[in-house]
PDB file of N, CA and C in Angstrom:
ATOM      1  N   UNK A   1       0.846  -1.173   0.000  1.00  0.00           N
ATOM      2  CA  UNK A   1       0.000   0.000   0.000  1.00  0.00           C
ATOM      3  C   UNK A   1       0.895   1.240   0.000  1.00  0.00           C
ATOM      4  N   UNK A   2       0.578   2.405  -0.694  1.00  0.00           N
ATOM      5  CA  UNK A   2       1.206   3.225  -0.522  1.00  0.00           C
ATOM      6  C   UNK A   2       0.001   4.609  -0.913  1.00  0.00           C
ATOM      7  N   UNK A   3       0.807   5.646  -0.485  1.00  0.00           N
ATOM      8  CA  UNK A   3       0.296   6.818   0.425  1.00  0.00           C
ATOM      9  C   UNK A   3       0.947   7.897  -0.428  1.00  0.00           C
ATOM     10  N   UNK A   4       0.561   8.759  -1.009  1.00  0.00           N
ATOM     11  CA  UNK A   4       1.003   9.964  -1.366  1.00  0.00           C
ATOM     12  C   UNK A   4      -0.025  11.162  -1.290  1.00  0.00           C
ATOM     13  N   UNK A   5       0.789  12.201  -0.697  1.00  0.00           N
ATOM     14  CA  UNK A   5       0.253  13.362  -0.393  1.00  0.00           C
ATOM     15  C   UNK A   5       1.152  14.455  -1.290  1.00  0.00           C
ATOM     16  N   UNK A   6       0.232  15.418  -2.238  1.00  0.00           N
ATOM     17  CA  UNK A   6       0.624  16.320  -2.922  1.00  0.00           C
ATOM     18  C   UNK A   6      -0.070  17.702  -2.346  1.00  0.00           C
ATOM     19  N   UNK A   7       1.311  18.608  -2.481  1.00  0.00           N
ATOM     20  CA  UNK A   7       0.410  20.206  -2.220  1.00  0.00           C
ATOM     21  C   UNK A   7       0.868  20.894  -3.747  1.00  0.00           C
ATOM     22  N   UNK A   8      -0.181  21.363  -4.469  1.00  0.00           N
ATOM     23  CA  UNK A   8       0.321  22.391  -5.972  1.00  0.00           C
ATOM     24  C   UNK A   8      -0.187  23.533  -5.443  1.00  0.00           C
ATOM     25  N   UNK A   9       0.571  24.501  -5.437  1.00  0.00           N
ATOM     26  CA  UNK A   9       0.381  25.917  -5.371  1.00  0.00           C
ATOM     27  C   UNK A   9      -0.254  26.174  -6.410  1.00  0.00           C
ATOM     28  N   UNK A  10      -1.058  27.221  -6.442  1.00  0.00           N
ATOM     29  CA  UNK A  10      -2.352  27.662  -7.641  1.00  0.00           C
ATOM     30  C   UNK A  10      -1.778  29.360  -8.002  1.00  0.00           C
ATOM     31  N   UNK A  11      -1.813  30.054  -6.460  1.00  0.00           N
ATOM     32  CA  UNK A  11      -1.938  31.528  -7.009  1.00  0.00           C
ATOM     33  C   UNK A  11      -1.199  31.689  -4.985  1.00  0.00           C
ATOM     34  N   UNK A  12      -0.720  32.581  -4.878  1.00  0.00           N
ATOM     35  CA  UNK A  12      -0.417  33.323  -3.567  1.00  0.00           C
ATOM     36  C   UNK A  12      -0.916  32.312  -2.199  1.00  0.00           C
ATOM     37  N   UNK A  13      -2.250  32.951  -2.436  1.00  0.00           N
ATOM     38  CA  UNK A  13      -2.911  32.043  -1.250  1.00  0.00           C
ATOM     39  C   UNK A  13      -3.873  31.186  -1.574  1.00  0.00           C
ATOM     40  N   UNK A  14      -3.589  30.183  -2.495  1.00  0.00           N
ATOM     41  CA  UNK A  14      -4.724  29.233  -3.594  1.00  0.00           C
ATOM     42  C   UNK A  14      -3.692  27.894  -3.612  1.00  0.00           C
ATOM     43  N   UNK A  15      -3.935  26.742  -3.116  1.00  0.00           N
ATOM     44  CA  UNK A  15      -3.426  25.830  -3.406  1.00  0.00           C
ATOM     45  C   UNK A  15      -4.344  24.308  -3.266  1.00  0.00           C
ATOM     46  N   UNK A  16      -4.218  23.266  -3.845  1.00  0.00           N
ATOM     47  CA  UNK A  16      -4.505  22.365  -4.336  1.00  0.00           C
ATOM     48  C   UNK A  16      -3.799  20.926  -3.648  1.00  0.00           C
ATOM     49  N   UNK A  17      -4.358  20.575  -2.455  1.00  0.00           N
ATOM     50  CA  UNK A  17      -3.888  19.221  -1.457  1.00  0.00           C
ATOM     51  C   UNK A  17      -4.607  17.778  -1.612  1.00  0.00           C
ATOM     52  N   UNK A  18      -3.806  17.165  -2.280  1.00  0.00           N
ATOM     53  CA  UNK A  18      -4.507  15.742  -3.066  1.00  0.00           C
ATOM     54  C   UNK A  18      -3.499  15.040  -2.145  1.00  0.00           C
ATOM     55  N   UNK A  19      -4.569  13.784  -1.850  1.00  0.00           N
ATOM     56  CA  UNK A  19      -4.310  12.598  -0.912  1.00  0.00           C
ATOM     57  C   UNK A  19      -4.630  11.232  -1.751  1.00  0.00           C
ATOM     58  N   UNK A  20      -3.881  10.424  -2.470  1.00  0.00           N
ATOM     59  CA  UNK A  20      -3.653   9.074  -3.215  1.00  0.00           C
ATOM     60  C   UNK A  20      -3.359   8.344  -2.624  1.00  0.00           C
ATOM     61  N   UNK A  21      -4.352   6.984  -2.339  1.00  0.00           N
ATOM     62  CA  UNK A  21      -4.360   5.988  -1.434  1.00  0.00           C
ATOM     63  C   UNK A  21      -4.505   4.682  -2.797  1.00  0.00           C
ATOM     64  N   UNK A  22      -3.157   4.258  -2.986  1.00  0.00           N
ATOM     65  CA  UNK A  22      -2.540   2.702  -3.673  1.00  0.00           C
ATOM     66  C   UNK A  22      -2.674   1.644  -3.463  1.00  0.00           C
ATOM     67  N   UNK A  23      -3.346   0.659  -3.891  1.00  0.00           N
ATOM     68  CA  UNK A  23      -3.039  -0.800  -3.572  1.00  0.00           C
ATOM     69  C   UNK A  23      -2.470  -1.607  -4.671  1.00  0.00           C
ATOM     70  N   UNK A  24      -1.352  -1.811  -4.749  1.00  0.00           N
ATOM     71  CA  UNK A  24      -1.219  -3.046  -6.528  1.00  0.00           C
ATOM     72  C   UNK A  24      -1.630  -2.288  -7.056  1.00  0.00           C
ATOM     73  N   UNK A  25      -1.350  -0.757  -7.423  1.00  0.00           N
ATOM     74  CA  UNK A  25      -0.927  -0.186  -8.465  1.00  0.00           C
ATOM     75  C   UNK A  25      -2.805   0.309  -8.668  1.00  0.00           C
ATOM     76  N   UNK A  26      -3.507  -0.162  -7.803  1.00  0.00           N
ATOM     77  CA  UNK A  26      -5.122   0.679  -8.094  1.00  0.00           C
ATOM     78  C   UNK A  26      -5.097   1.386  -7.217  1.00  0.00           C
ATOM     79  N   UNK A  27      -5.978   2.450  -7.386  1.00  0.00           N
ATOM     80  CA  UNK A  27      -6.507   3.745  -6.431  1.00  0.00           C
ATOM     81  C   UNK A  27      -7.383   3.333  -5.628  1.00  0.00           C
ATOM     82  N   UNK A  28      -7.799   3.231  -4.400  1.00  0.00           N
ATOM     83  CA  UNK A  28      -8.273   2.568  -3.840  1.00  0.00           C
ATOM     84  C   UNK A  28      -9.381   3.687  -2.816  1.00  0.00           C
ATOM     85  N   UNK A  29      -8.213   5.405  -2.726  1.00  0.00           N
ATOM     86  CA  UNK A  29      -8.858   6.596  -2.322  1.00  0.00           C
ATOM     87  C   UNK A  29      -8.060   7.669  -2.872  1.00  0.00           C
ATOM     88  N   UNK A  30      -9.020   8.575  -3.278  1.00  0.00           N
ATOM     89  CA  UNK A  30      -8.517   9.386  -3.263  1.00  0.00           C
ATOM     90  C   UNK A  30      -9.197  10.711  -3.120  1.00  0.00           C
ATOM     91  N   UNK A  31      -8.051  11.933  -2.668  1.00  0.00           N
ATOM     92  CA  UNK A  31      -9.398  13.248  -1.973  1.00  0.00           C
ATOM     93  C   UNK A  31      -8.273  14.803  -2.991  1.00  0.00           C
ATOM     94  N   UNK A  32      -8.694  15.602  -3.618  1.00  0.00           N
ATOM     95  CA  UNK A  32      -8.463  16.480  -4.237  1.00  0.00           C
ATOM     96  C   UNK A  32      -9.206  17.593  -3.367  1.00  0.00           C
ATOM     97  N   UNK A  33      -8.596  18.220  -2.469  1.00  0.00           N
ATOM     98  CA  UNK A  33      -8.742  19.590  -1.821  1.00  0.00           C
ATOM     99  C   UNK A  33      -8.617  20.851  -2.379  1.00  0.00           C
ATOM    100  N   UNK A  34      -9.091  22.104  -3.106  1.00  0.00           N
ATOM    101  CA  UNK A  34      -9.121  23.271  -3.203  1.00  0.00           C
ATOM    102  C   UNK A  34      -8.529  24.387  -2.068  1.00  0.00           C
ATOM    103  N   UNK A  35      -8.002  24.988  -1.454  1.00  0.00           N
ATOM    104  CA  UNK A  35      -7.786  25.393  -0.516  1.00  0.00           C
ATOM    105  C   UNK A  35      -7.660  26.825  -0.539  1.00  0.00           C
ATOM    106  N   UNK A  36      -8.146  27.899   0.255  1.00  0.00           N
ATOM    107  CA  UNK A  36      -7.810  29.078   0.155  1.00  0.00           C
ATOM    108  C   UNK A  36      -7.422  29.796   1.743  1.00  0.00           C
ATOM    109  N   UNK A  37      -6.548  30.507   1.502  1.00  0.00           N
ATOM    110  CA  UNK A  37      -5.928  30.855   3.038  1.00  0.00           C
ATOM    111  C   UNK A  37      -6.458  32.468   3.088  1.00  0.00           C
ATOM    112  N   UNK A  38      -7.105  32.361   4.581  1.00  0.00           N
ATOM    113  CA  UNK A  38      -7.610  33.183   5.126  1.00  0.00           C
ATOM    114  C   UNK A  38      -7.090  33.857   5.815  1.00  0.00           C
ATOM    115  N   UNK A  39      -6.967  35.160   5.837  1.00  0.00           N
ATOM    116  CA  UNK A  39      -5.653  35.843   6.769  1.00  0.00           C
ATOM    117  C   UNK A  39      -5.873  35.446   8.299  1.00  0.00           C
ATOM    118  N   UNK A  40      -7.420  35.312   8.767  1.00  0.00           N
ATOM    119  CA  UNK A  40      -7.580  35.147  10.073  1.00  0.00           C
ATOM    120  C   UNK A  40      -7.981  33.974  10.215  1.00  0.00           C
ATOM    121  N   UNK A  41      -8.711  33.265   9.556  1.00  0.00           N
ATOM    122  CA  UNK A  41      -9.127  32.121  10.164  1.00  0.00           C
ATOM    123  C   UNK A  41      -7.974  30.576   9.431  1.00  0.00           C
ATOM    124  N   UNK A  42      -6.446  30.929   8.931  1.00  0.00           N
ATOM    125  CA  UNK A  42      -5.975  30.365   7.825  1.00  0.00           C
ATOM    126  C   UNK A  42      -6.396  29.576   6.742  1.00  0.00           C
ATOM    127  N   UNK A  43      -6.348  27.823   6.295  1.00  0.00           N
ATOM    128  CA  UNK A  43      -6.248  27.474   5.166  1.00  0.00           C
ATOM    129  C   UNK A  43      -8.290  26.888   5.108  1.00  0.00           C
ATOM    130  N   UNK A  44      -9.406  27.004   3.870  1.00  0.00           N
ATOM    131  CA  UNK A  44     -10.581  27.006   4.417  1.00  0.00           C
ATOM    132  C   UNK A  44     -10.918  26.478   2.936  1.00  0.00           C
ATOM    133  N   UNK A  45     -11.689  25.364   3.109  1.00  0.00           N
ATOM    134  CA  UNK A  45     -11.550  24.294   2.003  1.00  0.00           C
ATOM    135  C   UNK A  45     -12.586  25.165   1.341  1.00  0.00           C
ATOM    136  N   UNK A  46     -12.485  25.190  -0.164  1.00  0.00           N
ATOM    137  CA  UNK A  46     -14.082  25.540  -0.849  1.00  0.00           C
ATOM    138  C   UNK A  46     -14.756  24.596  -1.881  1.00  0.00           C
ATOM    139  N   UNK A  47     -13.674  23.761  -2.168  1.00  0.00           N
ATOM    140  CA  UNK A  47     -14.233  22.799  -3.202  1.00  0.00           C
ATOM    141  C   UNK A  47     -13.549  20.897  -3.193  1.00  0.00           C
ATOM    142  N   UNK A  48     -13.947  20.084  -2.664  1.00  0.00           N
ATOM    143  CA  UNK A  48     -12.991  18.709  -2.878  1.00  0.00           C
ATOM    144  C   UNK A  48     -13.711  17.765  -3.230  1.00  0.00           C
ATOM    145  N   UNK A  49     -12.658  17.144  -3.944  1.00  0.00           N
ATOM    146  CA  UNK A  49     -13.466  15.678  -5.227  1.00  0.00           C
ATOM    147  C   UNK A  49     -13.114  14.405  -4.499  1.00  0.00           C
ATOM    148  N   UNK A  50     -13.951  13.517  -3.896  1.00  0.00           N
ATOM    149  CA  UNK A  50     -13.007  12.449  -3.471  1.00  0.00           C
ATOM    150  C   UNK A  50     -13.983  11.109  -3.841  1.00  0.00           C
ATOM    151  N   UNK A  51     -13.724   9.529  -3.349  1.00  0.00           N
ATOM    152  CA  UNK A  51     -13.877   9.162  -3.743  1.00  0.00           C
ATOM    153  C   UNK A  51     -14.426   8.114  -2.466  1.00  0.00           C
ATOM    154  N   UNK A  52     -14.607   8.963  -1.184  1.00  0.00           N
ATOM    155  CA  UNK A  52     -15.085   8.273   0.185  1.00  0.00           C
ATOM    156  C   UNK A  52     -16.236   7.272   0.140  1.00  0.00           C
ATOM    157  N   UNK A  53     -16.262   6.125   0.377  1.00  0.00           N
ATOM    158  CA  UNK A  53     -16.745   5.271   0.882  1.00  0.00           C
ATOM    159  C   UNK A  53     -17.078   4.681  -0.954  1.00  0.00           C
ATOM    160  N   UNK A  54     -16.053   4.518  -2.079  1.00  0.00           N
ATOM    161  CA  UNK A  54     -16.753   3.734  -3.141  1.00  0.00           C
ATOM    162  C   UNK A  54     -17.597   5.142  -4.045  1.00  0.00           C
ATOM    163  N   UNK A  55     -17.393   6.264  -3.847  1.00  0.00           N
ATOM    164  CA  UNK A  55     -18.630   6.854  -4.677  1.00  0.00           C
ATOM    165  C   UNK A  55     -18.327   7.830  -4.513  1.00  0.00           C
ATOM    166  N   UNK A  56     -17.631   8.411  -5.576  1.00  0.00           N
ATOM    167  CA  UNK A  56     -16.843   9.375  -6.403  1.00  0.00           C
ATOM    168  C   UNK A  56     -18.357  10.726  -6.200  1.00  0.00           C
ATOM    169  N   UNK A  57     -17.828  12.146  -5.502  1.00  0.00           N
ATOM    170  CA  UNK A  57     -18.421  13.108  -5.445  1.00  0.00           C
ATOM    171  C   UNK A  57     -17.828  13.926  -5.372  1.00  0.00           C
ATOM    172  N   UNK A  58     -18.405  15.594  -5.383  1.00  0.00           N
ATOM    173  CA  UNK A  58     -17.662  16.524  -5.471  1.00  0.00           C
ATOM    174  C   UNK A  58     -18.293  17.267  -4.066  1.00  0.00           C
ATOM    175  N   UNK A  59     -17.834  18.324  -3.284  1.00  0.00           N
ATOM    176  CA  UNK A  59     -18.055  18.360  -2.314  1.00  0.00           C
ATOM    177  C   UNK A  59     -18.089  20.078  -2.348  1.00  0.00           C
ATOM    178  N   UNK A  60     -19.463  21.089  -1.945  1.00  0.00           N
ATOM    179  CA  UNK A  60     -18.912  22.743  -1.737  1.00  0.00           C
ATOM    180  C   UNK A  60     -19.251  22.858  -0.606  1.00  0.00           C
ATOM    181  N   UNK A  61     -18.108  24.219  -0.630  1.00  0.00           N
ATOM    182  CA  UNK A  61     -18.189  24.661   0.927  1.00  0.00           C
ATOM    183  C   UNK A  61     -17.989  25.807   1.123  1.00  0.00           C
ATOM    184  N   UNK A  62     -18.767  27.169   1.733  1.00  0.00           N
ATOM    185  CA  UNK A  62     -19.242  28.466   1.835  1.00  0.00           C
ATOM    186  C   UNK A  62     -17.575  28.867   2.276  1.00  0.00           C
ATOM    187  N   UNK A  63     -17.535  30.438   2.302  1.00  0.00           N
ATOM    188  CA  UNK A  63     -16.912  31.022   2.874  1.00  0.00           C
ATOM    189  C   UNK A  63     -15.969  30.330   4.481  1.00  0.00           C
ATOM    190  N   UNK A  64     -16.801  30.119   5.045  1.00  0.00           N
ATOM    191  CA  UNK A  64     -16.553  29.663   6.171  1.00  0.00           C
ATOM    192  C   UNK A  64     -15.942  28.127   6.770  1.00  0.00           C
ATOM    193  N   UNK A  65     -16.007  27.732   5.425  1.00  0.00           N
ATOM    194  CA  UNK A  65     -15.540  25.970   5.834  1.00  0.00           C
ATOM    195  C   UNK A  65     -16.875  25.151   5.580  1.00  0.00           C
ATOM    196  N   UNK A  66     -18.171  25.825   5.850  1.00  0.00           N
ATOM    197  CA  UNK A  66     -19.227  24.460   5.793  1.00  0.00           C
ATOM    198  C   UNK A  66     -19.354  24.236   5.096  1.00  0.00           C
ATOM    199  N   UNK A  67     -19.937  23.182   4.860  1.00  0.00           N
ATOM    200  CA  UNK A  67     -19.965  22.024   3.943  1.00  0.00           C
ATOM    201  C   UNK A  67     -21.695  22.630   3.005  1.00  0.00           C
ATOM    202  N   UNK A  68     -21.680  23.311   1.997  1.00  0.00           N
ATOM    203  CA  UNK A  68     -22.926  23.268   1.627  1.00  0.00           C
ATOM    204  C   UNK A  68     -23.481  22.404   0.640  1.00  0.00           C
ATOM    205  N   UNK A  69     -22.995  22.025  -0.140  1.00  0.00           N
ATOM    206  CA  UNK A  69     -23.329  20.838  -0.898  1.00  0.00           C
ATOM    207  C   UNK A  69     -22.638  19.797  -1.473  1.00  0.00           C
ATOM    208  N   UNK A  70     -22.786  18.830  -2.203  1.00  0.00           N
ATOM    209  CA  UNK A  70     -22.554  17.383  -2.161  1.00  0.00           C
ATOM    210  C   UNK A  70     -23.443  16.506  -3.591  1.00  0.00           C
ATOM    211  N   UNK A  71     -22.521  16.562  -4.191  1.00  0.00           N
ATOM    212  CA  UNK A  71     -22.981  15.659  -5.345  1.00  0.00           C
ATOM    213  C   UNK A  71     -22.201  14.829  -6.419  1.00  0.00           C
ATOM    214  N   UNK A  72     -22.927  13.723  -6.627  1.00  0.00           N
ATOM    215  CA  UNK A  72     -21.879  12.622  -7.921  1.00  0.00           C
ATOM    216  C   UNK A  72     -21.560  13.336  -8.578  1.00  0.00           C
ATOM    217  N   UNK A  73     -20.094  12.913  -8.902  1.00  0.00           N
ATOM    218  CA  UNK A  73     -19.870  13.524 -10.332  1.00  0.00           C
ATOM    219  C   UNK A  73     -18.864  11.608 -10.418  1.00  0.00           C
ATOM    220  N   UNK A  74     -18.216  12.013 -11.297  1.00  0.00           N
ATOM    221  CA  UNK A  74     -17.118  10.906 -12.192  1.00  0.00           C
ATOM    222  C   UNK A  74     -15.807  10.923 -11.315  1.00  0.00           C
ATOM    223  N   UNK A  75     -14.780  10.059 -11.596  1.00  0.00           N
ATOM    224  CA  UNK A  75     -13.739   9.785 -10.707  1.00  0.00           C
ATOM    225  C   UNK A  75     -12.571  10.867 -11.185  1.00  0.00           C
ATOM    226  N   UNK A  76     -11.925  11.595 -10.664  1.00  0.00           N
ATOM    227  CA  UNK A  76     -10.882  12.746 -10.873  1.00  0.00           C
ATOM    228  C   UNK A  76      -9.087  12.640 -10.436  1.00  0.00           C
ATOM    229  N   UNK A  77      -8.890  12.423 -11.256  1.00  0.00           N
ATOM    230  CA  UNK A  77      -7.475  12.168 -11.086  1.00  0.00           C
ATOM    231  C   UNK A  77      -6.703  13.575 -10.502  1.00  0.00           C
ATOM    232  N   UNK A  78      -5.724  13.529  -9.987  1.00  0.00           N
ATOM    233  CA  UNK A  78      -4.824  15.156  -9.957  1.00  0.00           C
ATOM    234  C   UNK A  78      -5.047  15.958 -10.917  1.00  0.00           C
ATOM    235  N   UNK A  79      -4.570  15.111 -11.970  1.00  0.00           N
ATOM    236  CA  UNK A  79      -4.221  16.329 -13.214  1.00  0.00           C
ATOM    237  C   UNK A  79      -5.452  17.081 -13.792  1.00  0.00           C
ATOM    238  N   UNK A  80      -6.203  16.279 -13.851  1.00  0.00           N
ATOM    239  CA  UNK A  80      -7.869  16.429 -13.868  1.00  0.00           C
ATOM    240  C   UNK A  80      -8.242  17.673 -13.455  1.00  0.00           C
ATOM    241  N   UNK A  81      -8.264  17.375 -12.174  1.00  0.00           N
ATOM    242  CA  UNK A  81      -8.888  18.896 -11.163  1.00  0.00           C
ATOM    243  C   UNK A  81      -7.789  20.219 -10.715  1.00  0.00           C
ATOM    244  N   UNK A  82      -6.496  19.609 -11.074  1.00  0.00           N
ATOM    245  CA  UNK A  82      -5.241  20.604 -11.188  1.00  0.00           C
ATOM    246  C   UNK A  82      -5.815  21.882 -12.305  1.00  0.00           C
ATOM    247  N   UNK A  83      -6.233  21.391 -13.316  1.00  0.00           N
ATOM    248  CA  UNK A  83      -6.697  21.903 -15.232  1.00  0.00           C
ATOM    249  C   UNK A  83      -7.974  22.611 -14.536  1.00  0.00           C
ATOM    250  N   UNK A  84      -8.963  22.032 -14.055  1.00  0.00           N
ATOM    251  CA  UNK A  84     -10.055  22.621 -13.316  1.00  0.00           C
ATOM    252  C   UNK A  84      -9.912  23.743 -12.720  1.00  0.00           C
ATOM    253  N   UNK A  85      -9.352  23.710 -11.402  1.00  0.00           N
ATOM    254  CA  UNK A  85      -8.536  24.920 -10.373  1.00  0.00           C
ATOM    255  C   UNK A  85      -7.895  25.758 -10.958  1.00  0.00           C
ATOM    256  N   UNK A  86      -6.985  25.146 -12.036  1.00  0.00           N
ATOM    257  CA  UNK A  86      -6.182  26.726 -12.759  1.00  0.00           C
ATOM    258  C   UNK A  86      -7.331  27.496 -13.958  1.00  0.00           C
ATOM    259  N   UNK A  87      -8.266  26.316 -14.347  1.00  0.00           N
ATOM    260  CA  UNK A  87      -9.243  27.548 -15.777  1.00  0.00           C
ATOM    261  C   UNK A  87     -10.293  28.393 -14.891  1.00  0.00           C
ATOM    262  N   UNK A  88     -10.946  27.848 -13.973  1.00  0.00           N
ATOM    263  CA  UNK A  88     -12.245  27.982 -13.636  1.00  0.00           C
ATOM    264  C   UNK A  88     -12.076  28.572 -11.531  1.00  0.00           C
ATOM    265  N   UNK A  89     -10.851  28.805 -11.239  1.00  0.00           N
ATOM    266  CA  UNK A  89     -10.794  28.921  -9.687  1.00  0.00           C
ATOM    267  C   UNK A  89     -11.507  30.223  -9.067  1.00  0.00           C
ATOM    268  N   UNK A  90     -11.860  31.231  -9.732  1.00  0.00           N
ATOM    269  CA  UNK A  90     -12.594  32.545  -9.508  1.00  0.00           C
ATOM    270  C   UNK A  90     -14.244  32.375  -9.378  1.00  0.00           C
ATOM    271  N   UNK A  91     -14.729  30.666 -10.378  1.00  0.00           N
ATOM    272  CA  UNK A  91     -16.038  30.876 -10.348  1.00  0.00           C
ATOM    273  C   UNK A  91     -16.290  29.103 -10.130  1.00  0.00           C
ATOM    274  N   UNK A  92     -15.128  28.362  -9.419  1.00  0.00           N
ATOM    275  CA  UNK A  92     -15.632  26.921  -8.820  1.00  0.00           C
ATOM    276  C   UNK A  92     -16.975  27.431  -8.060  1.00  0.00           C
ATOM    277  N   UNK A  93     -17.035  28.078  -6.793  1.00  0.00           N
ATOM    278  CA  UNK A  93     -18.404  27.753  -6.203  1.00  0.00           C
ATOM    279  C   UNK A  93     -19.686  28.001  -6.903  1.00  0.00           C
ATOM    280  N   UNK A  94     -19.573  28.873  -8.312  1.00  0.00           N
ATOM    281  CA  UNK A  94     -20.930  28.954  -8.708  1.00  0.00           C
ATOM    282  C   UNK A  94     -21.103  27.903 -10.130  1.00  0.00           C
ATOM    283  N   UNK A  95     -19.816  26.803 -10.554  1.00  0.00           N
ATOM    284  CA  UNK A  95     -20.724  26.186 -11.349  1.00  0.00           C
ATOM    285  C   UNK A  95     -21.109  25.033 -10.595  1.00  0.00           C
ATOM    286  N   UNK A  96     -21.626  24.037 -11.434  1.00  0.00           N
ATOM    287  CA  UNK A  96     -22.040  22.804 -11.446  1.00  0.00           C
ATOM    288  C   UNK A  96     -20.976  21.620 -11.460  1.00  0.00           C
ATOM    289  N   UNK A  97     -20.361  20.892 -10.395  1.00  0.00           N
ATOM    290  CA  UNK A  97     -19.580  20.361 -10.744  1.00  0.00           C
ATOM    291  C   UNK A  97     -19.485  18.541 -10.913  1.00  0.00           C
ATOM    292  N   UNK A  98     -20.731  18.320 -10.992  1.00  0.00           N
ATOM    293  CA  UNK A  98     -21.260  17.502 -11.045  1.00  0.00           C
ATOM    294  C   UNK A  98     -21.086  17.154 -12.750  1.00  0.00           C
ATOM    295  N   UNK A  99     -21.088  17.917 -13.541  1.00  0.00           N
ATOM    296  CA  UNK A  99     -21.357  18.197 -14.932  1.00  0.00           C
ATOM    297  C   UNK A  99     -19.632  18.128 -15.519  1.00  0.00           C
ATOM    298  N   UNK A 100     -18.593  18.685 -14.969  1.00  0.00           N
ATOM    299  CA  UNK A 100     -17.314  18.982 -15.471  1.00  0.00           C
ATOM    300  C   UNK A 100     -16.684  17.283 -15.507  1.00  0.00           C
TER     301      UNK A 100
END
């Protein structure tokens, strides 16, 4: 089994924390974090794709960290949602990401 944790810097205070969980060479988990750092409250998730419990979703989350919505989408590799975060990072919370 093996374990890799990636951080990609996006923009200043914009970065991108993916967690790849391996077995024999299959993905077995994996979680693609959005991240934006808050001067006061620091790093405050707004968007993550993962693949918890068997069933690949995308995950939003307000200003504040909560969790506001939750829906299927398809399975997302790094590079995938890396291309995502750099075209679309100004207007992730208002599309549909269920659809991308």
């Amino acid at each position: 089994m093996m374990i890799l944790k990636q951080r990609t810097w996006i923009h200043k205070n914009e970065l991108l924390e993916s967690i790849i969980v391996t077995d024999s060479g299959k993905t077995k988990f994996y979680s693609h974090t959005y991240l934006v750092r808050d001067s006061s409250r620091g790093w405050i998730p707004y968007v993550k794709w993962d693949n918890w419990e068997g069933q690949p979703h995308a995950d939003k989350y307000d200003g504040s960290g909560a969790l506001t919505e939750q829906k299927s989408c398809g399975e997302q590799t790094t590079d995938d949602v890396l291309k995502l975060v750099k075209i679309f990072r100004k207007n992730l919370l208002a599309m549909e990401l269920s659809k991308l």
